[in-house]
Protein backbone atom coordinates (compact mmCIF):
# COMPACT_ATOMS: atom_id res chain seq x y z
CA UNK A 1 -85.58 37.73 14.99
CA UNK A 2 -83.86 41.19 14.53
CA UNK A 3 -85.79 44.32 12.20
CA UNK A 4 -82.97 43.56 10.09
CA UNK A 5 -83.69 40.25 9.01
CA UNK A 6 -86.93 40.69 8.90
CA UNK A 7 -86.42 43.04 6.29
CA UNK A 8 -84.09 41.17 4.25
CA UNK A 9 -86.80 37.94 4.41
CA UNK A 10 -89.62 40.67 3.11
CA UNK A 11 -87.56 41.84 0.71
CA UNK A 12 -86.42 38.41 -0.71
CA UNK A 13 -90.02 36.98 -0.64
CA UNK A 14 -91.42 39.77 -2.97
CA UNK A 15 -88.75 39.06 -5.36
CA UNK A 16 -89.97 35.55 -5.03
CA UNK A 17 -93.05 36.64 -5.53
CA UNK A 18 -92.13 38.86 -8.92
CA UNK A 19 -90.59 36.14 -10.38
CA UNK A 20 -93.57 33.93 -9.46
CA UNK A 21 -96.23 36.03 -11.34
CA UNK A 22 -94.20 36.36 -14.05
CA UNK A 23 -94.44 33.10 -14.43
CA UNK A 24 -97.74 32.95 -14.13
CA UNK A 25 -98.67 35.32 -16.85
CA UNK A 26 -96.56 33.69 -19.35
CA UNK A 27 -98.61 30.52 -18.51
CA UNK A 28 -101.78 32.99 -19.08
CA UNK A 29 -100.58 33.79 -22.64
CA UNK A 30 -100.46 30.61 -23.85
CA UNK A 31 -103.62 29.56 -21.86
CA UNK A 32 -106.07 32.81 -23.85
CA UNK A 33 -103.98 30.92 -27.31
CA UNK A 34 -104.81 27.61 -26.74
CA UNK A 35 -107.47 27.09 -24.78
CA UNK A 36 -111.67 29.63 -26.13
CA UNK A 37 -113.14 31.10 -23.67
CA UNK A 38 -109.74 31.56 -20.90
CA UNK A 39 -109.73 35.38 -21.78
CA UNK A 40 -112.80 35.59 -20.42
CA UNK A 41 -112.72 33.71 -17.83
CA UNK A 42 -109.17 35.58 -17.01
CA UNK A 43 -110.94 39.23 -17.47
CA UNK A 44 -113.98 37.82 -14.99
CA UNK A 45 -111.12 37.15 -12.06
CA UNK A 46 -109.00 39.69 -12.67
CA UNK A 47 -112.14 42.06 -12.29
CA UNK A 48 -113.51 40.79 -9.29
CA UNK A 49 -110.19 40.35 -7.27
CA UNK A 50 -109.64 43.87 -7.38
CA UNK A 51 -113.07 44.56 -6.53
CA UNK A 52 -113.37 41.78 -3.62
CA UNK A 53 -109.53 43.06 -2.33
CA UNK A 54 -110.35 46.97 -2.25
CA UNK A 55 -113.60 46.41 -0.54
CA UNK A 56 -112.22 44.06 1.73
CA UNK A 57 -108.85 45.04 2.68
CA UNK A 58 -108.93 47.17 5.69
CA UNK A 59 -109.04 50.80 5.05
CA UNK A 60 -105.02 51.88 5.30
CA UNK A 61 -104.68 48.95 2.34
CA UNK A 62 -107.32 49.87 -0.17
CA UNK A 63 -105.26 53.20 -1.46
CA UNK A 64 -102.71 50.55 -2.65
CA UNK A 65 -105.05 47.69 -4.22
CA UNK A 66 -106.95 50.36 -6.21
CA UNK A 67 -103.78 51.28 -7.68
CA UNK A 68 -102.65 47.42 -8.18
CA UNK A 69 -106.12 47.24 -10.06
CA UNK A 70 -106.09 50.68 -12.17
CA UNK A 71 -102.37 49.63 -13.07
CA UNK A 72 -103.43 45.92 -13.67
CA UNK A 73 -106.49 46.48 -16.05
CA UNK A 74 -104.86 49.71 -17.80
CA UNK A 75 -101.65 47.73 -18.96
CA UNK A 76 -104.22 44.78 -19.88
CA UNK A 77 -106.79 46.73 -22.18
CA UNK A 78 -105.07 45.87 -25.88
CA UNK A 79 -104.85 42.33 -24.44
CA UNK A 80 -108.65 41.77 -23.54
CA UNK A 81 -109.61 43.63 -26.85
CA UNK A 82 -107.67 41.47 -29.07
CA UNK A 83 -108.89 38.22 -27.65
CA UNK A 84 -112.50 39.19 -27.18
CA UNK A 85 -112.17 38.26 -22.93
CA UNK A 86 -113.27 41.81 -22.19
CA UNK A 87 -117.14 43.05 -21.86
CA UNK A 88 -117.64 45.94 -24.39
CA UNK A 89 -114.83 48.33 -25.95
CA UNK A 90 -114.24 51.06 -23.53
CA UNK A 91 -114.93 48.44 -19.83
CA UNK A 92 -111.23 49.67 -18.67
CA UNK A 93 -111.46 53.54 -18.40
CA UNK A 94 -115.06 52.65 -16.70
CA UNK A 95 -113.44 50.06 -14.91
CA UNK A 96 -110.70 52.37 -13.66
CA UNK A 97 -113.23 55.33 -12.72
CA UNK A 98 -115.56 52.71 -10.78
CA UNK A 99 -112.14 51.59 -8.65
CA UNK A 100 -110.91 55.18 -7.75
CA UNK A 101 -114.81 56.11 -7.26
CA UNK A 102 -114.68 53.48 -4.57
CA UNK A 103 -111.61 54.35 -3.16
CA UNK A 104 -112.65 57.79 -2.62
CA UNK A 105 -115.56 57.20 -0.91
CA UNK A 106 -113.41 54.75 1.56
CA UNK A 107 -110.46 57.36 1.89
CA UNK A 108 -111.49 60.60 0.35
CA UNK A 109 -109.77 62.92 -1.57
CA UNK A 110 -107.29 65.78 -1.04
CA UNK A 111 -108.54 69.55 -0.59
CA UNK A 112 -105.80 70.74 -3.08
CA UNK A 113 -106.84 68.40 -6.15
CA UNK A 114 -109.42 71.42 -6.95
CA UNK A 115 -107.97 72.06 -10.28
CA UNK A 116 -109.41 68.22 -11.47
CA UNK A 117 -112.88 69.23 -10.29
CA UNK A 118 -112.23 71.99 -12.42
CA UNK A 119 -111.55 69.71 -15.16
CA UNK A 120 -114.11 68.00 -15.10
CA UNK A 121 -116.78 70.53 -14.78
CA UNK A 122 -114.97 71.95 -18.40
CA UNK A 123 -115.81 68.91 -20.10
CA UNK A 124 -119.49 69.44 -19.52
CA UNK A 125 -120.28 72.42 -22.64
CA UNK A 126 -118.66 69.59 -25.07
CA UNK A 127 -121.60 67.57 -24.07
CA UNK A 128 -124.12 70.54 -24.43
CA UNK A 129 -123.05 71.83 -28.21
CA UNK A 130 -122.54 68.16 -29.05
CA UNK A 131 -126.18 67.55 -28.40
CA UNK A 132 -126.77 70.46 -30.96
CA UNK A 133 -125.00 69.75 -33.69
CA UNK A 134 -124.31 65.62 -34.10
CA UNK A 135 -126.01 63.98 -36.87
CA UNK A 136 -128.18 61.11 -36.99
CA UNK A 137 -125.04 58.99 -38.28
CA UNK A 138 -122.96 59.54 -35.10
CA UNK A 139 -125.23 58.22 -32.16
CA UNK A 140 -125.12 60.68 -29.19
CA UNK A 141 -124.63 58.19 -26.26
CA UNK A 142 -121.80 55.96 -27.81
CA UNK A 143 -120.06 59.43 -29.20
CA UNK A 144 -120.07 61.34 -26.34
CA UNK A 145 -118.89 58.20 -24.59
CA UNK A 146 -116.43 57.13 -26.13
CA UNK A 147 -114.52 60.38 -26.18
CA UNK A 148 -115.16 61.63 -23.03
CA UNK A 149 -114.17 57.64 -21.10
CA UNK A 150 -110.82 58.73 -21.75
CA UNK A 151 -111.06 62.43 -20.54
CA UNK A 152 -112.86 61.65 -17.23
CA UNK A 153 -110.68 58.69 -16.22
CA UNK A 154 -107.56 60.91 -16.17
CA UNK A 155 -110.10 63.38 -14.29
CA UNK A 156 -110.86 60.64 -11.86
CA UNK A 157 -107.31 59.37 -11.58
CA UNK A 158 -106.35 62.61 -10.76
CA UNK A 159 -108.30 63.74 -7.99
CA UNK A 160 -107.53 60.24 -6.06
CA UNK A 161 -103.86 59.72 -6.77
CA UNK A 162 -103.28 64.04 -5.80
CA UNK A 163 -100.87 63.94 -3.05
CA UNK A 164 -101.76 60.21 -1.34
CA UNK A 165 -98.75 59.33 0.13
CA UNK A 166 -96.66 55.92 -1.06
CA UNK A 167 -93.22 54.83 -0.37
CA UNK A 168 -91.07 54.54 -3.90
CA UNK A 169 -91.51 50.54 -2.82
CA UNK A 170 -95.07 50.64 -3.55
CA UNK A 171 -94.61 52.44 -7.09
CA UNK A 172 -92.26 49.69 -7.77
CA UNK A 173 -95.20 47.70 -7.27
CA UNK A 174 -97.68 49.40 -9.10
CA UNK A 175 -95.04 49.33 -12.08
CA UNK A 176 -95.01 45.41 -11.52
CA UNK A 177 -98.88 45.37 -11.85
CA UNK A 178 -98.74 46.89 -15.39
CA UNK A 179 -95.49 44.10 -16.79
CA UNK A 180 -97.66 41.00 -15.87
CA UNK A 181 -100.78 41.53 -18.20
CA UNK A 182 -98.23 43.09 -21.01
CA UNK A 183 -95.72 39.85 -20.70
CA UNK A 184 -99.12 37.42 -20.85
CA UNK A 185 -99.86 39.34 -24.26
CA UNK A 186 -96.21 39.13 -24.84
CA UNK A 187 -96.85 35.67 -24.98
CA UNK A 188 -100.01 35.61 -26.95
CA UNK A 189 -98.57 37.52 -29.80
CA UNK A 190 -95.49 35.20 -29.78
CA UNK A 191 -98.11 32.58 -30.51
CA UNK A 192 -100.13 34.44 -32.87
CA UNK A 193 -97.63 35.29 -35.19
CA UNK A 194 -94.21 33.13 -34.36
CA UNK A 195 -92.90 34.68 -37.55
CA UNK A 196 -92.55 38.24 -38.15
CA UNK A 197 -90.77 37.67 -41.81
CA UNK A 198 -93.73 35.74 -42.92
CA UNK A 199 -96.29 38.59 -42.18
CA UNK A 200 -93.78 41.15 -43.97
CA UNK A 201 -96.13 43.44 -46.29
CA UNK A 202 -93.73 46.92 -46.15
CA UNK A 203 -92.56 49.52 -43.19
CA UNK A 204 -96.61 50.11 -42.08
CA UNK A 205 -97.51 49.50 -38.79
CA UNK A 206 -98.47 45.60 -38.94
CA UNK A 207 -101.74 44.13 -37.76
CA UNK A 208 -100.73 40.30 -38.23
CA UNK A 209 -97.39 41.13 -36.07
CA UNK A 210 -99.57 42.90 -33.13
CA UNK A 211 -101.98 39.94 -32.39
CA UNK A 212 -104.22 40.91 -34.90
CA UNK A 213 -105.15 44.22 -33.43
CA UNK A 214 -104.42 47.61 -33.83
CA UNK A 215 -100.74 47.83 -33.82
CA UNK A 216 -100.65 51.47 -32.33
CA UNK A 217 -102.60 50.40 -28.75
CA UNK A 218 -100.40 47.17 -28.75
CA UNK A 219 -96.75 48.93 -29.16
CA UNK A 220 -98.37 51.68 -26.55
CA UNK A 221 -98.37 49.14 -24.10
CA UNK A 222 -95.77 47.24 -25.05
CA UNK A 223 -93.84 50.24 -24.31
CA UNK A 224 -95.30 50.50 -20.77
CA UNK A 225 -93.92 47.43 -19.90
CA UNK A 226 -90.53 48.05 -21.19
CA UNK A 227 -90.26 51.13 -18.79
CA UNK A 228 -91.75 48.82 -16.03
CA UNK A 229 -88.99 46.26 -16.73
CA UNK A 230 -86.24 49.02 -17.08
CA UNK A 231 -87.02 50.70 -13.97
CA UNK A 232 -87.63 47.30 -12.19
CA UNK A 233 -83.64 46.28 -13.58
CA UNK A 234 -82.21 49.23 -12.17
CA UNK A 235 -83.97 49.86 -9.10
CA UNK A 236 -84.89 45.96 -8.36
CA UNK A 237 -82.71 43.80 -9.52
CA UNK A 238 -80.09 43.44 -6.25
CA UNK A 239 -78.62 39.99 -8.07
CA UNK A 240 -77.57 38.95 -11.36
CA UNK A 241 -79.53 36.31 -12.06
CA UNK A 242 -82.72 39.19 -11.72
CA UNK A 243 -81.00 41.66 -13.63
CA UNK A 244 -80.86 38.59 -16.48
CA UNK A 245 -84.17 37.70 -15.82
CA UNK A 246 -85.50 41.11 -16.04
CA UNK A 247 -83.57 41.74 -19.17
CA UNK A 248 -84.11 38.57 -21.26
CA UNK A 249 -88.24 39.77 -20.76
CA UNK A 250 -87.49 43.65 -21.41
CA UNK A 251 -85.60 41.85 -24.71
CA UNK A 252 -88.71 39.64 -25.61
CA UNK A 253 -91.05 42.74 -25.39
CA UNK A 254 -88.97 45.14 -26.40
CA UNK A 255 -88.87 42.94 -30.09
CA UNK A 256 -92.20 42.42 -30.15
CA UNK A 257 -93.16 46.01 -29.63
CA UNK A 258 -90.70 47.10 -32.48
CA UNK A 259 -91.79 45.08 -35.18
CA UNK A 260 -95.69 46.29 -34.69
CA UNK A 261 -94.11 49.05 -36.88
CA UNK A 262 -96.02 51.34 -34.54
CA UNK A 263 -93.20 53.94 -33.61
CA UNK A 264 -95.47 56.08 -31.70
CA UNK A 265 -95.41 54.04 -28.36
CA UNK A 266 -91.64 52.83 -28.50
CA UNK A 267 -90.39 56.62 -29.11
CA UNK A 268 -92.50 57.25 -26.17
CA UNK A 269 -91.30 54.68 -24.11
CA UNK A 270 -87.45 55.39 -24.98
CA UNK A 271 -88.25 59.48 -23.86
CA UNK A 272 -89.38 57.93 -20.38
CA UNK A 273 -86.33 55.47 -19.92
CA UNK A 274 -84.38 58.51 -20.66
CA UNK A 275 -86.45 60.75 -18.11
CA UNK A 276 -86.05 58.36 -15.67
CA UNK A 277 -82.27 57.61 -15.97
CA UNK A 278 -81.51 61.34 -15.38
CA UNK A 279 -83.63 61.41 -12.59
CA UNK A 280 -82.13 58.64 -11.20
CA UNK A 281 -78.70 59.23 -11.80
CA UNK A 282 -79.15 63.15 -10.65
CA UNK A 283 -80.76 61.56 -7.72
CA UNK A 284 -78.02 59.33 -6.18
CA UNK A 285 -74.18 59.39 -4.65
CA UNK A 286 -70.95 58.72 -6.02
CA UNK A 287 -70.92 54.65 -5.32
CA UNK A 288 -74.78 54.22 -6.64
CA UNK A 289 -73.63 56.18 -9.67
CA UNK A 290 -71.04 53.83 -10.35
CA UNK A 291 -73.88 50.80 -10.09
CA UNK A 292 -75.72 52.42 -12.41
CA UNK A 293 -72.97 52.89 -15.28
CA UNK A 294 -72.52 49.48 -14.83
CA UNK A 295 -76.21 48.31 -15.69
CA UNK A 296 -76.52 50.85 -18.30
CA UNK A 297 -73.57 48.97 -20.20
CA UNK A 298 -75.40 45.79 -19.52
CA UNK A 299 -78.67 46.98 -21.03
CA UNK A 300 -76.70 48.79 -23.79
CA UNK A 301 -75.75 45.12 -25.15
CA UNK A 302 -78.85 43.96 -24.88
CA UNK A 303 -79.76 46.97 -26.46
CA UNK A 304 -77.85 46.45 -29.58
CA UNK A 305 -78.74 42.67 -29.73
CA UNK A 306 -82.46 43.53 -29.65
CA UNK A 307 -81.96 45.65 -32.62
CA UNK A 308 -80.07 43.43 -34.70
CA UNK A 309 -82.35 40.33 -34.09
CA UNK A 310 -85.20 42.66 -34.79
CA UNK A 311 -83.36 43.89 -37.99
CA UNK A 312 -82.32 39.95 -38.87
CA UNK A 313 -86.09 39.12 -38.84
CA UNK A 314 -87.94 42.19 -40.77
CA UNK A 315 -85.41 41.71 -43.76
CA UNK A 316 -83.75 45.56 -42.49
CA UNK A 317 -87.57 46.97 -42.63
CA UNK A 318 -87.59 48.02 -39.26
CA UNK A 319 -84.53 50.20 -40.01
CA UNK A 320 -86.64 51.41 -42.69
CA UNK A 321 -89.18 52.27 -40.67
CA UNK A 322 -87.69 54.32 -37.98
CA UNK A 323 -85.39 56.28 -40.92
CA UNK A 324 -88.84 57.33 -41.83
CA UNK A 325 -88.37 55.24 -45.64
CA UNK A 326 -90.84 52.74 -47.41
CA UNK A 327 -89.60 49.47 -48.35
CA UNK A 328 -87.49 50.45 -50.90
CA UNK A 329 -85.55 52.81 -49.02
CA UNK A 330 -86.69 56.06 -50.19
CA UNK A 331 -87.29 58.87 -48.16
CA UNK A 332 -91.46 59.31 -47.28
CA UNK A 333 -92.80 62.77 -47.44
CA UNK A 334 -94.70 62.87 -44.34
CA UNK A 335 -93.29 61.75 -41.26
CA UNK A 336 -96.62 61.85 -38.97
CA UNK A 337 -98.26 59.17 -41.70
CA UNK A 338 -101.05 61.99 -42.24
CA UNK A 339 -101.35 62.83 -38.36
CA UNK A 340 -99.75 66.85 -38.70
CA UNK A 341 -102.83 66.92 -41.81
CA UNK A 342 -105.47 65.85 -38.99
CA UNK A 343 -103.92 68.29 -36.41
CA UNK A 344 -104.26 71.03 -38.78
CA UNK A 345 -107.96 70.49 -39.79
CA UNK A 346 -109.05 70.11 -36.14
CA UNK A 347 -107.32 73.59 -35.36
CA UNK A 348 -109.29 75.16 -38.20
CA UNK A 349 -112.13 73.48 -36.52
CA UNK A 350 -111.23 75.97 -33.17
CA UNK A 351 -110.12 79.05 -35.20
CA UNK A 352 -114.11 78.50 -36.82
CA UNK A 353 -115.63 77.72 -33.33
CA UNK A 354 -113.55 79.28 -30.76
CA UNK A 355 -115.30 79.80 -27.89
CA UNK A 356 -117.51 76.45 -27.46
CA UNK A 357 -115.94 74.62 -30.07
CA UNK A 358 -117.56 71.87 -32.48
CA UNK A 359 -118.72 69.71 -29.00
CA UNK A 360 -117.84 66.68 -28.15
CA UNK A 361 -117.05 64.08 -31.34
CA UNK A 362 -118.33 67.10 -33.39
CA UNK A 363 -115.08 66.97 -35.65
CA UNK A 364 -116.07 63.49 -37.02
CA UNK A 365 -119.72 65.11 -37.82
CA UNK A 366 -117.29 67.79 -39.72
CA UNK A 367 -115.37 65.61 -41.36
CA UNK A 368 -118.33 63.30 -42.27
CA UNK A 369 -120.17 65.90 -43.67
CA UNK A 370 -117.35 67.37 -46.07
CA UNK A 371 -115.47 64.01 -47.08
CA UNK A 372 -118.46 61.56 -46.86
CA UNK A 373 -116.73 59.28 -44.15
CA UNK A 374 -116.01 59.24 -40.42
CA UNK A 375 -112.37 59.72 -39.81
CA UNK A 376 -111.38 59.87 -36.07
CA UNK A 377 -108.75 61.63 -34.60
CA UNK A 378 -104.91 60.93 -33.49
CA UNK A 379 -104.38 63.87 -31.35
CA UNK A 380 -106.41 64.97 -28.25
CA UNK A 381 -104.51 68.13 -27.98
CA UNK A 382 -106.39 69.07 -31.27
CA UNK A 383 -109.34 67.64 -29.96
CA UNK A 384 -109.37 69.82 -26.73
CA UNK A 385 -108.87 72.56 -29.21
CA UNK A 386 -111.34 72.13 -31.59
CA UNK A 387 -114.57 70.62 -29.62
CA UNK A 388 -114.19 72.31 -26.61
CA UNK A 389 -112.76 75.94 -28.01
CA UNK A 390 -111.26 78.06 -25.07
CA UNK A 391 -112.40 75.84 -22.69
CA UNK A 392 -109.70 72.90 -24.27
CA UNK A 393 -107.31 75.72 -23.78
CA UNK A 394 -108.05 75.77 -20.34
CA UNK A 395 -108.36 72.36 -19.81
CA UNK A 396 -104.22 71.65 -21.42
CA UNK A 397 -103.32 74.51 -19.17
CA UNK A 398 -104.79 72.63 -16.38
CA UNK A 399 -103.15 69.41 -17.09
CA UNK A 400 -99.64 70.75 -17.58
CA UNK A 401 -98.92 73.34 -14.84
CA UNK A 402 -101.24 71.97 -11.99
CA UNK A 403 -98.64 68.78 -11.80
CA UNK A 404 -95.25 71.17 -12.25
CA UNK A 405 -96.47 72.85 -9.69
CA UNK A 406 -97.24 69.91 -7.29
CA UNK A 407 -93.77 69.27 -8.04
CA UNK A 408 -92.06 72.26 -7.13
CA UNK A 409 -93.48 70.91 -3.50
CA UNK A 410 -92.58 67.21 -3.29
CA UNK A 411 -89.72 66.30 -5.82
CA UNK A 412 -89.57 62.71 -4.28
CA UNK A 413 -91.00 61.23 -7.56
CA UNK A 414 -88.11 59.59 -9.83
CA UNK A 415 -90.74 58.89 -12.50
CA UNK A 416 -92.58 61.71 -12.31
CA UNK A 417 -91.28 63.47 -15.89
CA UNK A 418 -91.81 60.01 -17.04
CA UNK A 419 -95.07 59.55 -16.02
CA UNK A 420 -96.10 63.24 -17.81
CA UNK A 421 -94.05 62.19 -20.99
CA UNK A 422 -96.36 59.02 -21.21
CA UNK A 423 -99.22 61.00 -21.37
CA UNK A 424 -98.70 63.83 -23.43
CA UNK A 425 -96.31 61.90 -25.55
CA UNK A 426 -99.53 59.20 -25.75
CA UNK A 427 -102.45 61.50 -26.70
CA UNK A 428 -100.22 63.18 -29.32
CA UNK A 429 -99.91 60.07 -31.54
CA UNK A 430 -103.03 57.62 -30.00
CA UNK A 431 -105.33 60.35 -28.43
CA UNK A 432 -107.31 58.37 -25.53
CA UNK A 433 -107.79 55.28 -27.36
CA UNK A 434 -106.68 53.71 -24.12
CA UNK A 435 -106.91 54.06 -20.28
CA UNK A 436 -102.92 54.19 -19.97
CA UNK A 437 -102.38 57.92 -20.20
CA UNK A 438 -105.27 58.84 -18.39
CA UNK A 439 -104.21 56.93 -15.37
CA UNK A 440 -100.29 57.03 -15.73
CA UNK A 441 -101.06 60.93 -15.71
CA UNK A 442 -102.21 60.47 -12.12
CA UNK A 443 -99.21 58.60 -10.94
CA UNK A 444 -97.23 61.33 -11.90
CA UNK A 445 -99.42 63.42 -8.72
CA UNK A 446 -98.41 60.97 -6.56
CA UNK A 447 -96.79 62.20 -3.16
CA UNK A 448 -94.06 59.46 -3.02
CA UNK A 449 -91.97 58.89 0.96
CA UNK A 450 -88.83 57.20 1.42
CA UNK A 451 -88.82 55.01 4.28
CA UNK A 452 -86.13 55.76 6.69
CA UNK A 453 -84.10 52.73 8.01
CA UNK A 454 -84.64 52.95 11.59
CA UNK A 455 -80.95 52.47 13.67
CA UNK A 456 -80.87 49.55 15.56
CA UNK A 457 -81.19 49.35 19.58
CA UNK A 458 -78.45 48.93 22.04
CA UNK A 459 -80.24 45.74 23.07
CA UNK A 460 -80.71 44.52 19.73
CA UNK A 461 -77.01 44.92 18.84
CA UNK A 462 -76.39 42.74 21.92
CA UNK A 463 -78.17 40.25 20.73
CA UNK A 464 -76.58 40.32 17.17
């Protein structure tokens, strides 16, 4: 059989296989609905596959499953905290730093991911002034813990994903990792609340519409998967019937993520579709250009009927919502629903503190001590500020200019602006609530190769 058809069966079978698994995890939705105890026993395998396949693949495969995993259990977190199948609050950024901890042991690190080491050694005086000053209300373990997870997975991330060469075929799959888990929770909150008018209570974000969890992690990761399905509708969708398969889901998640009422992760995933469609477009010839105009009026209805089904079924809230009004249509006073308030008091917590800051958590002891309740934070740029002092300013320094300047080297990346608009974007409105940004930061250091189409032989044109 010739390299070319070879290709061309490869290429249809993991199609086959997309649209398989898809499948699959819209059977997994309804399964964690209907049946106690499957979102367990679906957290239990997920874990352990990825565990069993990057210790047992052989060593030039394990770079790739500990990216299928990170990606898998990232875009899965809201979904195994809503339905109780995960083990304790924060298993995902643990679960994330355990994979890439194994793969580096397997296949190492590069020399020039120095700057995360860095990182990671400035998170440490946090830790020391936090052990200082926290109160007997705010336990020192779980504080430290839980706001450091975040901050050392993207550390982590980092220093494995630095330069480690991919083709853009294998991002495509890491992208597909991160849509299954979102459409299976897709699915569950379909189930959970089939009627968005009925849970109707104003233009606030909306628990009852986002499974019954916290509607700002769920339209986060809703919003992941509706870059994963855009990018897999321009860049994988060679027929029609997957550019309609691809779109009816990007529709169905796309709705569900809207009317959360969380605007913070939709914004953020419209910014990335954006970043990606000029990279894309800047990126390609005359005749690709054309193919893409062509799909961008395709999504553009789909698009417009999104919004007006959306629009049909919140009563006009949602329009509400996004023209920053309450129900009644008037104008609210503060766009950031108290969030600029927050930034401002965690600033005044550096300008107070500025060298070692408040430590680590130390702005909830702050806050607890002059309101008389714990109130945590939105924004981790704030939080960098304010309980680490100049070392936060170091640290966001760090975390912007080490990857601009990795990609002043290797501009191969479509989604690499997307992938750095995810994460600052993320821990502006949501901090580090989640593993997403931490580990979507480190795709955005990833050194990604085109594979060349080798020209066929003289003897294999004779046998054509």
């Amino acid at each position: 059989m010739s390299r070319t058809k070879l290709h061309k069966k490869r290429y249809h079978f993991t199609n086959d296989l997309y649209v398989a698994l898809v499948v699959l995890h819209l059977f997994v939705g309804v399964g964690i609905f209907y049946i106690p105890q499957f979102s367990k026993l679906y957290f239990t395998v997920v874990c352990f596959f990825f565990i069993g396949k990057v210790l047992l693949s052989a060593k030039r495969s394990k770079p790739m499953w500990v990216l299928f995993g990170c990606a898998y259990i990232a875009a899965a977190e809201s979904l195994f905290r809503m339905t109780g199948g995960g083990l304790f609050y924060e298993f995902s950024k643990y679960y994330i730093i355990l994979l890439v901890l194994i793969g580096m042991f397997f296949t190492g690190v590069s020399g020039k991911s120095y700057p995360y080491f860095i990182y990671l050694v400035l998170l440490v005086p946090s830790v020391l002034v936090a052990s200082t000053t926290l109160g007997y209300d705010l336990n020192f373990r779980k504080s430290i813990a839980f706001v450091l997870s975040g901050p050392v997975c993207l550390g982590a991330s980092a220093l494995y994903c630095y330069d480690k060469k991919i083709t853009q075929e294998q991002l495509l799959q890491i992208l597909a990792c991160m849509t299954f888990p979102v459409l299976a929770m897709m699915v569950y909150v379909f189930l959970y609340n089939p009627s968005v008018k009925e849970v109707l209570d104003g233009t606030g974000s909306n628990f009852a519409a986002s499974g019954g969890y916290g509607p700002n992690q769920v339209s986060t990761l809703f919003g992941l998967g509706m870059v994963a399905l855009t990018v897999r509708f321009f860049l994988k969708s060679p027929t029609l019937f997957l550019k309609i398969f691809n779109l009816i889901f990007l529709g169905l998640v796309s709705f569900r993520g809207l009317v959360t009422f969380s605007r913070g992760g939709i914004i953020t995933a419209i910014m990335m579709i954006i970043g990606f469609l000029v990279m894309l477009y800047g990126a390609s010839k005359y005749k690709r250009r054309q193919q893409i105009i062509g799909s961008l009026f395709l999504l553009g209805i789909g698009v417009v009927i999104i919004w007006s089904i959306t629009a049909n079924q919140t009563n006009g809230l949602i329009e509400n919502r996004y023209g920053n009004k309450d129900a009644t249509g008037r104008e609210k006073s503060d766009l950031s629903t108290g969030r600029v308030d927050l930034f401002t008091r965690e600033f005044q917590g550096f300008l107070k503190h500025p060298f070692f800051g408040v430590g680590a958590n130390g702005m909830k002891q702050v806050r607890l001590e002059e309101e008389g309740k714990i109130i945590a934070s939105h924004n981790e740029v704030s939080r960098l500020f304010s309980e680490h002092g100049i070392f936060g300013l170091i640290i966001l320094l760090l975390l912007i200019f080490t990857p601009l300047a990795y990609r002043n080297q290797h501009k191969g990346n479509l989604l690499f602006y997307s992938f750095l608009i995810f994460w600052f974007a993320t821990i502006n409105h949501s901090a580090m609530r989640i593993a997403a940004p931490g580990f979507i930061y480190g795709l955005a250091l990833l050194h990604i190769t085109h594979e060349k189409k080798r020209p066929l032989s003289r003897k294999q044109l004779n046998k054509q």
